[in-house]
C-alpha atoms as a PDB file:
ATOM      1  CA  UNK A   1      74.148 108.645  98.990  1.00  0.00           C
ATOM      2  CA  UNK A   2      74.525 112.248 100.820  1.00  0.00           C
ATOM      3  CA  UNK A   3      77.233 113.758 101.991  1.00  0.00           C
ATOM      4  CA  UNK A   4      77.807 115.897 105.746  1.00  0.00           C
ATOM      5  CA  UNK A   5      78.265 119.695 105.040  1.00  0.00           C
ATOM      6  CA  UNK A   6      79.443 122.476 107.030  1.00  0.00           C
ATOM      7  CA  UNK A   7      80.403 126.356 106.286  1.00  0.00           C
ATOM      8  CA  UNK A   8      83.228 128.008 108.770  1.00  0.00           C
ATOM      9  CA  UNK A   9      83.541 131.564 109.332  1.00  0.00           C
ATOM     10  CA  UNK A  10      84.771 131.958 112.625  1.00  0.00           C
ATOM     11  CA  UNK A  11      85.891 129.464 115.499  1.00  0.00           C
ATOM     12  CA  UNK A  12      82.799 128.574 116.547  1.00  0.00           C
ATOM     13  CA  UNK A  13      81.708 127.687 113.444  1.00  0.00           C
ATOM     14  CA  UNK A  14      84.575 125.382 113.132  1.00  0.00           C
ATOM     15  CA  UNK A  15      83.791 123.921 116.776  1.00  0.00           C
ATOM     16  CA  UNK A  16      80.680 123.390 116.276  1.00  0.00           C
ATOM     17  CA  UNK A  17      81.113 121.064 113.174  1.00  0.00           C
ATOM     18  CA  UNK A  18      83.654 118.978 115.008  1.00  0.00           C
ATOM     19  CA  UNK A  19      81.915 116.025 115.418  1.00  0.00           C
ATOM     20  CA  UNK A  20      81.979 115.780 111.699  1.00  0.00           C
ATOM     21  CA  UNK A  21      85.581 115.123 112.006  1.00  0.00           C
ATOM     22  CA  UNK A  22      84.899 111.837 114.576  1.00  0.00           C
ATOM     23  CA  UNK A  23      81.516 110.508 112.451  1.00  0.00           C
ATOM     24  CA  UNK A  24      83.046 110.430 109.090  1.00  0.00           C
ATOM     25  CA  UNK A  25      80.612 107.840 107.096  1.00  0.00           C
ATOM     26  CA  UNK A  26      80.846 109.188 103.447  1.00  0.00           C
ATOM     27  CA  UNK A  27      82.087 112.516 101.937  1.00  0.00           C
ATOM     28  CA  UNK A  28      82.049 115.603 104.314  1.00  0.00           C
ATOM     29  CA  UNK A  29      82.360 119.083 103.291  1.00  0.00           C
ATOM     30  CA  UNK A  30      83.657 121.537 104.964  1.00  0.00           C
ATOM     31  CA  UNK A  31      83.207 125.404 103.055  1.00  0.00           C
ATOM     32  CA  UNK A  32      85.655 127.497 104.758  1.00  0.00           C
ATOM     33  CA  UNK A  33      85.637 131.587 104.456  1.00  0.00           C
ATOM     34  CA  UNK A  34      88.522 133.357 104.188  1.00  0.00           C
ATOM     35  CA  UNK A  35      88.814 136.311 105.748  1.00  0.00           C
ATOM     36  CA  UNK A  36      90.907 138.697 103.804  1.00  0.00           C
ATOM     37  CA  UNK A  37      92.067 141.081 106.676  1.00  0.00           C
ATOM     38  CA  UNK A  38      93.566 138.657 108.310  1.00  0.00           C
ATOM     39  CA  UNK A  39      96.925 136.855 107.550  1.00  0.00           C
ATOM     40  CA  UNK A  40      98.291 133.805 109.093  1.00  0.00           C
ATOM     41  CA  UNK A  41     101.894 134.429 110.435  1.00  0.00           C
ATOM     42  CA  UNK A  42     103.342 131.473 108.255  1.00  0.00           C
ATOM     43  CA  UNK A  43     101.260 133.320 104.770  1.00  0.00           C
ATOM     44  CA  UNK A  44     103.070 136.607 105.652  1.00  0.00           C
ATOM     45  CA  UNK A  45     106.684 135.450 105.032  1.00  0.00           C
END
């Protein structure tokens, strides 16, 4: 038993793993990098 893996560092990273999202069969993985320069509006309070 695998599992589906995928590493995000920008946008296209994350669109190009989207099908992952529709095919889920077993565990997925998704390792996300966090960019520390950048702040979501909603972190920033």
């Amino acid at each position: 038993m695998g599992y589906e893996l995928a590493t995000v560092r920008n946008s296209a990273d994350l669109e190009a793993c989207a099908g992952l999202f529709g095919e889920v069969g077993g565990p997925t993985l998704i390792d996300c990098k966090i960019n520390g320069d950048f702040v979501a509006p909603w972190l920033a309070g």
